[in-house]
Protein backbone atom coordinates (compact mmCIF):
# COMPACT_ATOMS: atom_id res chain seq x y z
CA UNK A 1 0.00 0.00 0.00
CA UNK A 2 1.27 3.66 -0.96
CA UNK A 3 0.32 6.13 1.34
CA UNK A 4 0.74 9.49 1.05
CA UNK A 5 0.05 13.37 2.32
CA UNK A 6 0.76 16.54 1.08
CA UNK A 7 -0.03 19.68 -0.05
CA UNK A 8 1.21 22.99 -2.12
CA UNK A 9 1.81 26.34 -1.77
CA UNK A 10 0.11 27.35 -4.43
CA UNK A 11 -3.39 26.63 -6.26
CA UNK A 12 -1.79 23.91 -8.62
CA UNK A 13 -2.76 20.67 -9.96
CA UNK A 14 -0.49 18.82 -8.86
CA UNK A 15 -0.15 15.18 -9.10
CA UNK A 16 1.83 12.04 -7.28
CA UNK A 17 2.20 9.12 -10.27
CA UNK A 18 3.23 5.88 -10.14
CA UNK A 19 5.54 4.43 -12.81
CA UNK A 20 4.24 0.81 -14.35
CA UNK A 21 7.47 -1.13 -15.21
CA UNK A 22 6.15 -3.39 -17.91
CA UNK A 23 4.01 -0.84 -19.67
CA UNK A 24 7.47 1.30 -19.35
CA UNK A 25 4.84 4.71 -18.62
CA UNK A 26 3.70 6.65 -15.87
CA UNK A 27 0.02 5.72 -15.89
CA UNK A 28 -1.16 5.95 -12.66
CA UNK A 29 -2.21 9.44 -11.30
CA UNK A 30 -3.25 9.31 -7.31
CA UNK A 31 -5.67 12.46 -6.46
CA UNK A 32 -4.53 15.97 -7.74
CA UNK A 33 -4.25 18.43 -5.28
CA UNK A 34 -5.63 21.69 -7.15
CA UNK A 35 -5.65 23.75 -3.71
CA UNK A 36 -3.75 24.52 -0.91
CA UNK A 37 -4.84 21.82 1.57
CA UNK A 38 -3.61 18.74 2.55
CA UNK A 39 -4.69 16.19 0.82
CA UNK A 40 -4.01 11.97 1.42
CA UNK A 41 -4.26 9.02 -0.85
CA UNK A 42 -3.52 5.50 -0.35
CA UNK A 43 -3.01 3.20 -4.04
CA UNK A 44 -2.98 -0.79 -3.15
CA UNK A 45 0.51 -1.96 -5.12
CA UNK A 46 -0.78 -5.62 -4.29
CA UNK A 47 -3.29 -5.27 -6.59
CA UNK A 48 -1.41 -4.33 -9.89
CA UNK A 49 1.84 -6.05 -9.17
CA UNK A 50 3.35 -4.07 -13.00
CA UNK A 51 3.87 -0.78 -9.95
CA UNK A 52 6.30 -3.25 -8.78
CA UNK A 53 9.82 -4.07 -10.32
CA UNK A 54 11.73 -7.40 -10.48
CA UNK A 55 13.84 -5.85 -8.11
CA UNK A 56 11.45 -4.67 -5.59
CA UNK A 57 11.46 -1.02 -6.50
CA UNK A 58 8.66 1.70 -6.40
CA UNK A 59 8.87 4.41 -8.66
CA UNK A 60 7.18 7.64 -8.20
CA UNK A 61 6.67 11.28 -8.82
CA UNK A 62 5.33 14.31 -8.15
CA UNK A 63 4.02 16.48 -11.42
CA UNK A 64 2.40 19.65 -12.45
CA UNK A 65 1.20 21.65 -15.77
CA UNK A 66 3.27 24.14 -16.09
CA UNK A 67 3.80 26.49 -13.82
CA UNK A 68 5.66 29.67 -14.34
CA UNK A 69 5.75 30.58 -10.45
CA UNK A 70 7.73 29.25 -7.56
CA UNK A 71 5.68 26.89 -5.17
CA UNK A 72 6.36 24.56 -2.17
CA UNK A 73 5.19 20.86 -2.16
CA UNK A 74 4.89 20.11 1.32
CA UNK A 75 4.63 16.08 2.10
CA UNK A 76 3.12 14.87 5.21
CA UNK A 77 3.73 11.63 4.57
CA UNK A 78 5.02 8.97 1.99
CA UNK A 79 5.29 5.79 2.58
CA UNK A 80 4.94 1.93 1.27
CA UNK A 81 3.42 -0.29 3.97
CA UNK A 82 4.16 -4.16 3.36
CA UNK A 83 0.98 -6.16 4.57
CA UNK A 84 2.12 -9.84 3.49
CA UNK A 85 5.46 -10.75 3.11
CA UNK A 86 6.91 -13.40 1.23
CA UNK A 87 9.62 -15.85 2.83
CA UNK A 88 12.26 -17.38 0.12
């Protein structure tokens, strides 16, 4: 599970996506944040296991449209919580 909280300085949409390693594409937008408050969204990685690479890595970002003036992302929190774990 991806969790995360955060917010801008500025009335932007701004976006947290997750990359999908097969598809080679960042196609997975969590919730925009178009204000200035905080804002939290969880995406379950368990259930679309192409977030995840051979490798175990999580790739993500944080994007806008453009933007011509300076802003602050603030982030609350970000982070990957492992609910089953798998023994080799």
């Amino acid at each position: 599970m991806l969790v995360n909280t955060n917010m801008t300085s500025a009335s932007i949409d701004c976006d947290l996506d997750i990359y999908d390693w097969v598809a080679e594409d960042w196609n997975t937008e969590l919730e925009s944040n178009t204000g200035t408050g905080w804002i939290t969204d969880t995406y379950d990685l368990s259930l679309n296991p192409n977030k995840i690479s051979g490798s175990n890595e999580v790739k993500i970002r944080f994007q806008t449209a453009d933007f011509t003036s300076a802003f602050v992302t603030y982030i609350d929190q970000l982070m990957i919580q492992c609910i089953t774990y798998k023994y080799l």
